[in-house]
PDB file of N, CA and C in Angstrom:
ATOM      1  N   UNK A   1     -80.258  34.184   5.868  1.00  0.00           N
ATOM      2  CA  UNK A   1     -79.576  35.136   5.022  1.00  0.00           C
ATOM      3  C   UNK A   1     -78.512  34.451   4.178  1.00  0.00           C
ATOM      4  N   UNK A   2     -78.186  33.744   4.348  1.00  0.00           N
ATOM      5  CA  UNK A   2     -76.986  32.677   3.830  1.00  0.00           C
ATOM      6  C   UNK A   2     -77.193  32.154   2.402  1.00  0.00           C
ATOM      7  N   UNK A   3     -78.704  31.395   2.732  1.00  0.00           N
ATOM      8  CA  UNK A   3     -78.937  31.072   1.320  1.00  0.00           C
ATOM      9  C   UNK A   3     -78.998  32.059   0.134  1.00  0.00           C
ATOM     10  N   UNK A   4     -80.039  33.290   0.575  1.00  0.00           N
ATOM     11  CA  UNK A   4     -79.687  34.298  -0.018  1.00  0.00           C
ATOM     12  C   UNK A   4     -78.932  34.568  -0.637  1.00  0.00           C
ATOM     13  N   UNK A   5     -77.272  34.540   0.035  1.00  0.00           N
ATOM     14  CA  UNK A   5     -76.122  35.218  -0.594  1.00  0.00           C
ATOM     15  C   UNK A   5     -75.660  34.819  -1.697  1.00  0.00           C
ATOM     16  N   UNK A   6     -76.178  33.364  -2.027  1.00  0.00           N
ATOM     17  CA  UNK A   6     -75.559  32.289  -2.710  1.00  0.00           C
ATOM     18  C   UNK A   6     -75.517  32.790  -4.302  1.00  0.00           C
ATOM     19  N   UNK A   7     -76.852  33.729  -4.464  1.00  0.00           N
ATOM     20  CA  UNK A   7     -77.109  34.150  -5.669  1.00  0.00           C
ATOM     21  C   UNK A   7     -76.260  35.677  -6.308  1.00  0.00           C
ATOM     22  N   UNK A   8     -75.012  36.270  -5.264  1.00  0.00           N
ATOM     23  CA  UNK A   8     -74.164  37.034  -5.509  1.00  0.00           C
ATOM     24  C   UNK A   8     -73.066  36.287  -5.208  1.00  0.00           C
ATOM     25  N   UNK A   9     -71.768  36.997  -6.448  1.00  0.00           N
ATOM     26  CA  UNK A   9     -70.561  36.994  -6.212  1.00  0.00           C
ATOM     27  C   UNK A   9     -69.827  36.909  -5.271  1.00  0.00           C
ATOM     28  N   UNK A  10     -68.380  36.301  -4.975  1.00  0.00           N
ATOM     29  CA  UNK A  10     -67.543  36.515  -3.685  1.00  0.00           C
ATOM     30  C   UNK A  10     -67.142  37.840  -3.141  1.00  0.00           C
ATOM     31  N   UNK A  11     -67.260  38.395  -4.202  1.00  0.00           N
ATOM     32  CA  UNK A  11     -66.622  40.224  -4.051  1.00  0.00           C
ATOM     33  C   UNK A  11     -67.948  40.643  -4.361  1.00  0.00           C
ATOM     34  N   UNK A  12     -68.210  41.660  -3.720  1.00  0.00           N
ATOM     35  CA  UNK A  12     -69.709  42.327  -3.746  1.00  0.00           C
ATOM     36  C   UNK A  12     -69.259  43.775  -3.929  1.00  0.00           C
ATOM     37  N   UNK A  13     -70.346  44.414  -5.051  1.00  0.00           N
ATOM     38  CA  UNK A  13     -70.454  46.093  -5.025  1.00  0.00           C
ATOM     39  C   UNK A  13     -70.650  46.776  -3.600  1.00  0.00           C
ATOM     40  N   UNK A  14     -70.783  48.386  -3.353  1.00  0.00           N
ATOM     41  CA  UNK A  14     -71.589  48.575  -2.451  1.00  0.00           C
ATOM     42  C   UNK A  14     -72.975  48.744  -2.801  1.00  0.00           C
ATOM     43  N   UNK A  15     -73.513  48.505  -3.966  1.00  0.00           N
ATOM     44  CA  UNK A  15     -75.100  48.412  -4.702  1.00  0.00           C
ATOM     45  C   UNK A  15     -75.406  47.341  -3.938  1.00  0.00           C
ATOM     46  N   UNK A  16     -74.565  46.313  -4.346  1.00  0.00           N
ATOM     47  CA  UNK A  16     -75.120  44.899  -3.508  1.00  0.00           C
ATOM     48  C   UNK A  16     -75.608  44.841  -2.293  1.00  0.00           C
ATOM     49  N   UNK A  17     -74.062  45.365  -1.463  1.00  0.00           N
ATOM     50  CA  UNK A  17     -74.583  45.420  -0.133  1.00  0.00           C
ATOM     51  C   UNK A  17     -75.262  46.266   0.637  1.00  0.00           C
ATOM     52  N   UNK A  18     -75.647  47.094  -0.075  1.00  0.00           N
ATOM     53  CA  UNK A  18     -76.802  47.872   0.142  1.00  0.00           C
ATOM     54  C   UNK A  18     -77.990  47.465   0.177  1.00  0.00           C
ATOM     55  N   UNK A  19     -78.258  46.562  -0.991  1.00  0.00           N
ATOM     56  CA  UNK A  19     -78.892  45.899  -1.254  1.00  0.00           C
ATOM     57  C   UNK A  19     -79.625  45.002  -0.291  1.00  0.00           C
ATOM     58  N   UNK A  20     -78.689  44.207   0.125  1.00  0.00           N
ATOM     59  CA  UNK A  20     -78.487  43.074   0.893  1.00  0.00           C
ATOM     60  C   UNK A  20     -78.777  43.359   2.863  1.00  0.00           C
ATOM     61  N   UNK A  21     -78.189  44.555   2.565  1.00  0.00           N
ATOM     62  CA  UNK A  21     -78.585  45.133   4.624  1.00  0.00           C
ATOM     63  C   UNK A  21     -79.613  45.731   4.723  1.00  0.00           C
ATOM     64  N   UNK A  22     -80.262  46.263   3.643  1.00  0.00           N
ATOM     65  CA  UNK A  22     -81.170  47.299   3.008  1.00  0.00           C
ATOM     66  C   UNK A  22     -81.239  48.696   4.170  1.00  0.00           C
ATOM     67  N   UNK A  23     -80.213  48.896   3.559  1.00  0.00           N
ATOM     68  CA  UNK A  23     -79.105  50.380   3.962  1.00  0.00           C
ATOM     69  C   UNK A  23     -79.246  51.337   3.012  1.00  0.00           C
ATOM     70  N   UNK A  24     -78.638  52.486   3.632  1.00  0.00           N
ATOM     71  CA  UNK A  24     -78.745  53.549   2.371  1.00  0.00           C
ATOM     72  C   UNK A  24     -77.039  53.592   2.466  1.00  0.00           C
ATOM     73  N   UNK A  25     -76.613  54.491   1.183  1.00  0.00           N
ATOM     74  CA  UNK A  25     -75.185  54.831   0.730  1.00  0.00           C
ATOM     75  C   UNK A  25     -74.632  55.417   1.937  1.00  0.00           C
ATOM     76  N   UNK A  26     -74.906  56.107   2.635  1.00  0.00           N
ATOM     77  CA  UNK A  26     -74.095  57.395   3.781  1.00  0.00           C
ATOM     78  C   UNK A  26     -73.837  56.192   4.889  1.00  0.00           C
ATOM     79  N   UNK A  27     -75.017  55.541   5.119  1.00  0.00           N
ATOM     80  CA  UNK A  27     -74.994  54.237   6.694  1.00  0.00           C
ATOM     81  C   UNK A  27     -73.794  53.326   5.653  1.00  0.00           C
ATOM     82  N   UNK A  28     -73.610  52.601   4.787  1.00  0.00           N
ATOM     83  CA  UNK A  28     -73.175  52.219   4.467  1.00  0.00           C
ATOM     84  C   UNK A  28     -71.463  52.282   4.504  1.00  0.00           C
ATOM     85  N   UNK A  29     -70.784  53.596   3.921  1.00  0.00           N
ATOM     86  CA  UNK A  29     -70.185  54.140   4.502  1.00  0.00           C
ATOM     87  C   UNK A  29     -69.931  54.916   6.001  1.00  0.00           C
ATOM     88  N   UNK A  30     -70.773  54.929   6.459  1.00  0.00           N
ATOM     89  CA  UNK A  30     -70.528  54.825   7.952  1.00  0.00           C
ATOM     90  C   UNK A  30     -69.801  53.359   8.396  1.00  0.00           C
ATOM     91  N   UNK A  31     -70.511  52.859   8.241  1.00  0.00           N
ATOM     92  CA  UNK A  31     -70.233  50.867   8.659  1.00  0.00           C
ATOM     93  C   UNK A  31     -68.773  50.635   8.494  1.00  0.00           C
ATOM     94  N   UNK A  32     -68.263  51.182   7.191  1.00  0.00           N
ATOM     95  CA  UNK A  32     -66.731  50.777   6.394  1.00  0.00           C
ATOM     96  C   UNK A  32     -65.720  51.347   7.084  1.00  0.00           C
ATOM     97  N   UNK A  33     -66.087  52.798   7.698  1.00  0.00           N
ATOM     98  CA  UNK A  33     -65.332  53.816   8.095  1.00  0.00           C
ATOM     99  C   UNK A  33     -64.629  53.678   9.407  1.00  0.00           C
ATOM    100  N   UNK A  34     -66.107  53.127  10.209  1.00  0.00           N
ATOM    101  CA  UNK A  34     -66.042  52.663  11.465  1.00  0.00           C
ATOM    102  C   UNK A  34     -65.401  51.488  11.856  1.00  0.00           C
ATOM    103  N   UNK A  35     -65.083  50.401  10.939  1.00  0.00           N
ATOM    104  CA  UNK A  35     -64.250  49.358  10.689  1.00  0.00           C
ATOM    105  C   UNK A  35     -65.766  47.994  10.813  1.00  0.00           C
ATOM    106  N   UNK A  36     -66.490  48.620  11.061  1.00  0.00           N
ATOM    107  CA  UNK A  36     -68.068  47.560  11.127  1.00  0.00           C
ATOM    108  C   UNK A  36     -68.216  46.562  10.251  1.00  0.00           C
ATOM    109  N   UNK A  37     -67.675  47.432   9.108  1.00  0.00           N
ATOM    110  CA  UNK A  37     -67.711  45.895   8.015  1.00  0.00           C
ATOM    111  C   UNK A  37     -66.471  46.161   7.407  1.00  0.00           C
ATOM    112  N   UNK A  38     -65.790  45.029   6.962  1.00  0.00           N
ATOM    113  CA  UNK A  38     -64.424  45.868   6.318  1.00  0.00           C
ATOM    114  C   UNK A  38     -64.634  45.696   4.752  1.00  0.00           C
ATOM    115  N   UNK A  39     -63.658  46.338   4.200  1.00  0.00           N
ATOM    116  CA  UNK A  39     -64.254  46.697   2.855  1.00  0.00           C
ATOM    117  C   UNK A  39     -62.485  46.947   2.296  1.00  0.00           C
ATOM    118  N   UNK A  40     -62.758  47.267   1.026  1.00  0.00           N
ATOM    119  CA  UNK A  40     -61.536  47.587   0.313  1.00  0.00           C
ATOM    120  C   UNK A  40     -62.269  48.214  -1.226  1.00  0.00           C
ATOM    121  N   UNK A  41     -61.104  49.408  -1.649  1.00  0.00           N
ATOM    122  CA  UNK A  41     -61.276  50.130  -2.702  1.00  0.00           C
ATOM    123  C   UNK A  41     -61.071  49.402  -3.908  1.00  0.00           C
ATOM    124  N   UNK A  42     -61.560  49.718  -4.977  1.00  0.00           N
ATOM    125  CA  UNK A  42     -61.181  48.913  -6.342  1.00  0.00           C
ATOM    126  C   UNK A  42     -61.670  49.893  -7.141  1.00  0.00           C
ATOM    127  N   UNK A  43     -60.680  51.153  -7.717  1.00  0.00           N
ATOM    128  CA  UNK A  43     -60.584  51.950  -8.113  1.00  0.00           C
ATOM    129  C   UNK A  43     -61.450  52.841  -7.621  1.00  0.00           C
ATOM    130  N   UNK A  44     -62.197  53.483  -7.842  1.00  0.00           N
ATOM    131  CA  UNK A  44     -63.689  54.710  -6.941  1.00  0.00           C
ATOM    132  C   UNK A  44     -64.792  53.813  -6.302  1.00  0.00           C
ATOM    133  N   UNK A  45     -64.706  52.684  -6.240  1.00  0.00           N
ATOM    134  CA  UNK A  45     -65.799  51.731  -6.178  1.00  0.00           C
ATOM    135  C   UNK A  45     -65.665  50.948  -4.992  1.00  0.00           C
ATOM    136  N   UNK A  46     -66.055  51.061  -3.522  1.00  0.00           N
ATOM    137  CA  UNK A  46     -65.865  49.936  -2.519  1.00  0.00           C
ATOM    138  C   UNK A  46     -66.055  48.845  -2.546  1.00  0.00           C
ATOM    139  N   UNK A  47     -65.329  47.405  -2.413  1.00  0.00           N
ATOM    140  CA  UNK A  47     -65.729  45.804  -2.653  1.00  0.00           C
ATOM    141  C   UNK A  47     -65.979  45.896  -1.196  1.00  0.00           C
ATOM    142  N   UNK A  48     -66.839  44.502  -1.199  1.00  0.00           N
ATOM    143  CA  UNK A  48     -67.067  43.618   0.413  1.00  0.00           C
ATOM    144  C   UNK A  48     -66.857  42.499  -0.071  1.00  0.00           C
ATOM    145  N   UNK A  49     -65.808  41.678   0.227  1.00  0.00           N
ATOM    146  CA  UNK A  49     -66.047  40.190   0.403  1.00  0.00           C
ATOM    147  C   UNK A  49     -67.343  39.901   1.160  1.00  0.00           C
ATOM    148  N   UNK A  50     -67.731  38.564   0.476  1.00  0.00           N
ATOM    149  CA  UNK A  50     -69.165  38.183   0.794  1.00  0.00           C
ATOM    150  C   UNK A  50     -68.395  37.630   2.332  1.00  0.00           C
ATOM    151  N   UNK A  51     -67.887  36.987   2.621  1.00  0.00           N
ATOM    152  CA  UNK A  51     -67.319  36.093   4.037  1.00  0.00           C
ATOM    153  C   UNK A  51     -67.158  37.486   5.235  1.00  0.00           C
ATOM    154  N   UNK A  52     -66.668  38.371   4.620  1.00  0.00           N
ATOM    155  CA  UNK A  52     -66.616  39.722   5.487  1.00  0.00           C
ATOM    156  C   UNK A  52     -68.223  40.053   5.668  1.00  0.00           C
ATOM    157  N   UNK A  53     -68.949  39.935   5.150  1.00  0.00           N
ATOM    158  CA  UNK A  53     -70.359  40.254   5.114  1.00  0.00           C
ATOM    159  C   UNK A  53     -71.303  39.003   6.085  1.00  0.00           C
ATOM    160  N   UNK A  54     -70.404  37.937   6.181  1.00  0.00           N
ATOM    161  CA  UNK A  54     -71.373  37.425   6.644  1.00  0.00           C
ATOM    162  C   UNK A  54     -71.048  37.623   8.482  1.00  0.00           C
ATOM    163  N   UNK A  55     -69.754  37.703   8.865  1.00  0.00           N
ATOM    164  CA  UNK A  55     -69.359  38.177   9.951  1.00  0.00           C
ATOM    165  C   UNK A  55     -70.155  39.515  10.922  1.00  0.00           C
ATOM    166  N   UNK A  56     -71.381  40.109   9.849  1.00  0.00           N
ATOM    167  CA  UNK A  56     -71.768  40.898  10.550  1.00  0.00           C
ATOM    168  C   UNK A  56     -73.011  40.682  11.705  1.00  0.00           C
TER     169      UNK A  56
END
Protein backbone atom coordinates (compact mmCIF):
# COMPACT_ATOMS: atom_id res chain seq x y z
CA UNK A 1 0.00 0.00 0.00
CA UNK A 2 2.90 2.35 0.50
CA UNK A 3 4.01 2.50 -2.88
CA UNK A 4 0.66 3.30 -3.84
CA UNK A 5 0.46 6.35 -1.71
CA UNK A 6 3.38 7.84 -3.32
CA UNK A 7 1.17 9.03 -6.21
CA UNK A 8 -1.06 11.37 -3.65
CA UNK A 9 -0.32 14.42 -1.73
CA UNK A 10 0.83 14.75 2.05
CA UNK A 11 -2.63 16.13 2.99
CA UNK A 12 -5.30 13.99 1.46
CA UNK A 13 -9.17 14.82 0.63
CA UNK A 14 -11.76 12.55 2.12
CA UNK A 15 -12.37 11.59 -1.90
CA UNK A 16 -8.90 10.30 -1.61
CA UNK A 17 -9.21 8.42 1.27
CA UNK A 18 -12.05 6.96 0.37
CA UNK A 19 -10.57 6.19 -2.36
CA UNK A 20 -7.67 4.63 -0.99
CA UNK A 21 -9.60 2.24 1.96
CA UNK A 22 -12.29 1.80 -0.60
CA UNK A 23 -14.86 3.00 1.97
CA UNK A 24 -17.94 4.75 1.56
CA UNK A 25 -18.52 8.58 2.98
CA UNK A 26 -20.73 7.57 6.32
CA UNK A 27 -17.74 4.52 7.32
CA UNK A 28 -15.46 7.09 6.62
CA UNK A 29 -16.74 9.44 8.96
CA UNK A 30 -17.38 6.89 11.33
CA UNK A 31 -13.43 6.11 11.41
CA UNK A 32 -12.70 10.16 12.12
CA UNK A 33 -15.35 10.36 14.78
CA UNK A 34 -14.27 7.38 16.55
CA UNK A 35 -10.70 8.77 16.67
CA UNK A 36 -9.69 5.53 14.13
CA UNK A 37 -8.07 7.72 11.86
CA UNK A 38 -7.43 11.23 12.85
CA UNK A 39 -8.30 13.85 10.59
CA UNK A 40 -8.70 17.66 10.73
CA UNK A 41 -11.22 20.25 9.14
CA UNK A 42 -10.11 22.68 6.38
CA UNK A 43 -13.01 24.71 5.99
CA UNK A 44 -16.30 22.04 5.18
CA UNK A 45 -13.79 19.64 3.83
CA UNK A 46 -11.95 16.84 6.14
CA UNK A 47 -7.88 16.50 5.49
CA UNK A 48 -5.92 13.15 6.45
CA UNK A 49 -2.36 13.45 6.59
CA UNK A 50 -1.01 10.71 4.45
CA UNK A 51 1.50 9.52 7.70
CA UNK A 52 -1.88 9.47 9.80
CA UNK A 53 -3.16 7.14 7.09
CA UNK A 54 -0.55 5.00 7.06
CA UNK A 55 -0.79 4.24 10.92
CA UNK A 56 -3.92 2.45 10.16
Amino acid sequence: MHDFLEDYPDILTSQQVMEILSVGKNKLYRMIASGQLKAFRAGREWRVRKMDLLKL
